[in-house]
C-alpha atoms as a PDB file:
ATOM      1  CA  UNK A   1       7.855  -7.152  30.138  1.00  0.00           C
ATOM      2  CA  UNK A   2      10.352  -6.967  27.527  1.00  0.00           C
ATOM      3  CA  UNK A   3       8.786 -10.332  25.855  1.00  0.00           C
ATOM      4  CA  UNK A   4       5.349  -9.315  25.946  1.00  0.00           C
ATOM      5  CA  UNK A   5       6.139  -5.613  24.419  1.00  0.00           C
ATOM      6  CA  UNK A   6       7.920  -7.498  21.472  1.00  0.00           C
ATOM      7  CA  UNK A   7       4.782 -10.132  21.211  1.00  0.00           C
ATOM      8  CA  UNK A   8       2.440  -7.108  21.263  1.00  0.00           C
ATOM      9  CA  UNK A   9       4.441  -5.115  17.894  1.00  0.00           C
ATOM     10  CA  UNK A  10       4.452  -8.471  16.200  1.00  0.00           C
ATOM     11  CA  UNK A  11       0.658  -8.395  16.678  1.00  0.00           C
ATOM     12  CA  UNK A  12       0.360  -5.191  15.621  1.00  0.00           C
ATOM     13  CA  UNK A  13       2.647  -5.354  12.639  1.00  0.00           C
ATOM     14  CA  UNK A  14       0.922  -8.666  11.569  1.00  0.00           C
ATOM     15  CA  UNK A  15      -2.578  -6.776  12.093  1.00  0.00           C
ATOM     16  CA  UNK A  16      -1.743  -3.804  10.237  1.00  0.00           C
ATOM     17  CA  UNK A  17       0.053  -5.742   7.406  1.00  0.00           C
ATOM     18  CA  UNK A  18      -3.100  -7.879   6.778  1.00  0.00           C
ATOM     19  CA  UNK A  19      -5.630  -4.801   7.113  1.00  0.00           C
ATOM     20  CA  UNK A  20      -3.273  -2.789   4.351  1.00  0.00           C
ATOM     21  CA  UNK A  21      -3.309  -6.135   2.449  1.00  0.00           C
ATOM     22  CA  UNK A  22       0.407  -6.887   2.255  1.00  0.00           C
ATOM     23  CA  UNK A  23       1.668 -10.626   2.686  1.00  0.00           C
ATOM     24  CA  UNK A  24       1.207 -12.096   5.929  1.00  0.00           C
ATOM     25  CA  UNK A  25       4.776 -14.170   6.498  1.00  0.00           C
ATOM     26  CA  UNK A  26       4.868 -17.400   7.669  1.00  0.00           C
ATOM     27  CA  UNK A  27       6.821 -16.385  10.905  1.00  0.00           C
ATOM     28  CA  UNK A  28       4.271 -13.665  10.913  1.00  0.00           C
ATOM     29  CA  UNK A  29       1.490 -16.368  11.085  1.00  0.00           C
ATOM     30  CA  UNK A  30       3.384 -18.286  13.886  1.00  0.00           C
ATOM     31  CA  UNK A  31       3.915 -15.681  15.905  1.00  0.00           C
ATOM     32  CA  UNK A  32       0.378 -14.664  16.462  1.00  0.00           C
ATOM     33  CA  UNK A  33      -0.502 -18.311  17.002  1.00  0.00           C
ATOM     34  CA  UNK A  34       1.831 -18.329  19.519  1.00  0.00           C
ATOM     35  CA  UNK A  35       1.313 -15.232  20.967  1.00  0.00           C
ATOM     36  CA  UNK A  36      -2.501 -15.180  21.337  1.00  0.00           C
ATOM     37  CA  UNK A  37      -2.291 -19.072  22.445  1.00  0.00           C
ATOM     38  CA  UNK A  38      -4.208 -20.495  19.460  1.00  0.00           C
ATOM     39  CA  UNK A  39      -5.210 -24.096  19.285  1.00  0.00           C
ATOM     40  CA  UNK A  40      -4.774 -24.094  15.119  1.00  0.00           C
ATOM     41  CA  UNK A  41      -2.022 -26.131  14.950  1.00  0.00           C
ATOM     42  CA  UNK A  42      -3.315 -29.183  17.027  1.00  0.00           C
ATOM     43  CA  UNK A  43      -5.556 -29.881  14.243  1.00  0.00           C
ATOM     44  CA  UNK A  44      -3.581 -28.540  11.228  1.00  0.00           C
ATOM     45  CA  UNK A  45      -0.114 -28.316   9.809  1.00  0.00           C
ATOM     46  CA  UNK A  46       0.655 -26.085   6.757  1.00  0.00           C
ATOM     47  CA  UNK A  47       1.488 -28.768   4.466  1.00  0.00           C
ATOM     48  CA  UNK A  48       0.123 -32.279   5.617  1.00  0.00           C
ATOM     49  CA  UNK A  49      -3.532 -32.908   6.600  1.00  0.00           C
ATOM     50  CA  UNK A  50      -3.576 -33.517  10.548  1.00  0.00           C
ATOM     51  CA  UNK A  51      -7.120 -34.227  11.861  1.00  0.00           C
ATOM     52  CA  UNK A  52      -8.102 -31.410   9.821  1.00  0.00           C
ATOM     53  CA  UNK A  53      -7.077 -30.458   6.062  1.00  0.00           C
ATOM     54  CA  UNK A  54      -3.493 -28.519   5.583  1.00  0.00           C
ATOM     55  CA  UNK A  55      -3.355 -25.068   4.854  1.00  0.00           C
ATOM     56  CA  UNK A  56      -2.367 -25.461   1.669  1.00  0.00           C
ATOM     57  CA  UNK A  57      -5.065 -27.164   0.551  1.00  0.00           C
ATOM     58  CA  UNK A  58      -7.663 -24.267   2.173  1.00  0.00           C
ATOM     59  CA  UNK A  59      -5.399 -22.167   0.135  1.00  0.00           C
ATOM     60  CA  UNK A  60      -6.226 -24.228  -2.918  1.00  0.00           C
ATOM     61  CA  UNK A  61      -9.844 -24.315  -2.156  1.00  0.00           C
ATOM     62  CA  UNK A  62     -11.002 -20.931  -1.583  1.00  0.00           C
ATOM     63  CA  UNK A  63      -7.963 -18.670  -3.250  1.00  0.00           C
ATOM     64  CA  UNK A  64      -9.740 -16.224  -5.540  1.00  0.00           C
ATOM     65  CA  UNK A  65     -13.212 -17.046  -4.334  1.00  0.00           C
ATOM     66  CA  UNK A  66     -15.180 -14.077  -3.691  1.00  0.00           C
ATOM     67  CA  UNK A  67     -15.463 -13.150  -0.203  1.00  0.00           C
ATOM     68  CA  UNK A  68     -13.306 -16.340   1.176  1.00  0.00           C
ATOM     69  CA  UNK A  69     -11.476 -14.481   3.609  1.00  0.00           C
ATOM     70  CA  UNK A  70     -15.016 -13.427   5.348  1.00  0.00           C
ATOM     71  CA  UNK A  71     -16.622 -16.882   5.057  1.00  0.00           C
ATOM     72  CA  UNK A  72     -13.518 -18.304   6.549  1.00  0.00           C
ATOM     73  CA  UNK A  73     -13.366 -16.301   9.344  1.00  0.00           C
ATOM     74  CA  UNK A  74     -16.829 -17.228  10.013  1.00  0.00           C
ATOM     75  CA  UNK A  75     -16.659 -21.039   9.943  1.00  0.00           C
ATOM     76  CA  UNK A  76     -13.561 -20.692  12.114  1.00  0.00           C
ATOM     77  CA  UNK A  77     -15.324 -18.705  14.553  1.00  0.00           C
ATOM     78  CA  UNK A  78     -18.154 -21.064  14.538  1.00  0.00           C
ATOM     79  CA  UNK A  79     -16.487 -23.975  14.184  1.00  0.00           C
ATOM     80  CA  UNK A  80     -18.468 -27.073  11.938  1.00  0.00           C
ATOM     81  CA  UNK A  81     -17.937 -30.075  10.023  1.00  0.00           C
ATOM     82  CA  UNK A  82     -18.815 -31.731   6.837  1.00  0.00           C
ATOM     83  CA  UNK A  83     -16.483 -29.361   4.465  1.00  0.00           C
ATOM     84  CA  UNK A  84     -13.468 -31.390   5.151  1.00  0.00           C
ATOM     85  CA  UNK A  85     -14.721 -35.067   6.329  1.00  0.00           C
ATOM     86  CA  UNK A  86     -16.506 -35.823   9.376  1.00  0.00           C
ATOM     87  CA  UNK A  87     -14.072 -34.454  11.962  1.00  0.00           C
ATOM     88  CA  UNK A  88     -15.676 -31.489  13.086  1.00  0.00           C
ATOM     89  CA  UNK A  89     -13.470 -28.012  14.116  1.00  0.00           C
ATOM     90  CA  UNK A  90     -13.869 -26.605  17.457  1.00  0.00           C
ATOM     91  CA  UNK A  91     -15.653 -23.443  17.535  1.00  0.00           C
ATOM     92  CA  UNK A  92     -13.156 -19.844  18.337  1.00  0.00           C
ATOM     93  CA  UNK A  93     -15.516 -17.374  19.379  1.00  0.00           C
ATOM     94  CA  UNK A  94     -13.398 -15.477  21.553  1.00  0.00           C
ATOM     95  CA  UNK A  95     -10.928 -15.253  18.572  1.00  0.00           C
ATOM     96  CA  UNK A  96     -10.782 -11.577  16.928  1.00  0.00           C
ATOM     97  CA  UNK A  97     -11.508 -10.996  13.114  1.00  0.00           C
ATOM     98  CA  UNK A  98      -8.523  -9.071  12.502  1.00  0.00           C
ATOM     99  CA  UNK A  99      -6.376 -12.164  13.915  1.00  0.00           C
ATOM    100  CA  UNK A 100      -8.557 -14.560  12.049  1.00  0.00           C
ATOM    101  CA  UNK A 101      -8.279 -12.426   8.748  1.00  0.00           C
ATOM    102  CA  UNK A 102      -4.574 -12.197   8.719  1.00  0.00           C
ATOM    103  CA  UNK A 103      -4.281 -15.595   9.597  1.00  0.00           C
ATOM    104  CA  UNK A 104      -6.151 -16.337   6.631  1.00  0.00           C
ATOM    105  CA  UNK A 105      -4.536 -13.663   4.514  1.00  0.00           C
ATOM    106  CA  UNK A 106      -1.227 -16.289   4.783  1.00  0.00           C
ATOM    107  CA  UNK A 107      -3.424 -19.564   4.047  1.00  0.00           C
ATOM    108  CA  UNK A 108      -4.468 -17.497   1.319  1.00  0.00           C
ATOM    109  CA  UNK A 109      -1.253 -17.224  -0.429  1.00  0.00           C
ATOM    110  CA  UNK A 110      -0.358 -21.043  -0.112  1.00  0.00           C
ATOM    111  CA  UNK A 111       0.157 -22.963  -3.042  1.00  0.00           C
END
């Protein structure tokens, strides 16, 4: 009980964080991966392509494009190919905006 209370206010602190636009922390990041058992990191790391591009080169890409955050939440709940190479990315329907956008709120800030 304990455990899931404290996964639960990370969510919620991450959440609200990323809807008042502060910086979304890397431990922030993990711990929603972790905590809402997302697949993201079998096919990414933060700093080395995997099967799919690092975050820090989405970062690159799409940092101070207008309306990135929203087009990446899309294409990850969708899923697709061809932006990246011909591996495609598994579709996360089930997965909620707000966790998407804050997610993307810290690839957004990578360098």
């Amino acid at each position: 009980m304990k455990t899931s209370l404290m996964a639960f206010a990370v969510g919620v602190s991450l959440v609200a964080s990323s809807a008042a636009g502060a910086a979304v922390t890397q431990d922030q990041a993990m711990a929603l991966i972790k905590d809402k058992k997302m697949d993201c990191m079998n096919c990414h790391a933060i700093d080395k392509k995997v099967v799919g591009p690092s975050w820090k080169e989405v970062g690159v890409k799409y940092r101070g494009q207008a309306g990135a955050k929203a087009k990446l939440v899309e294409k990850v709940k969708k899923g697709g190919s061809g932006s990246w190479g011909k591996a495609p990315m598994n579709p996360h329907p089930t997965a909620s905006d707000a966790d998407l956008g804050a997610l993307i709120d810290f690839i957004l800030t990578l360098k």
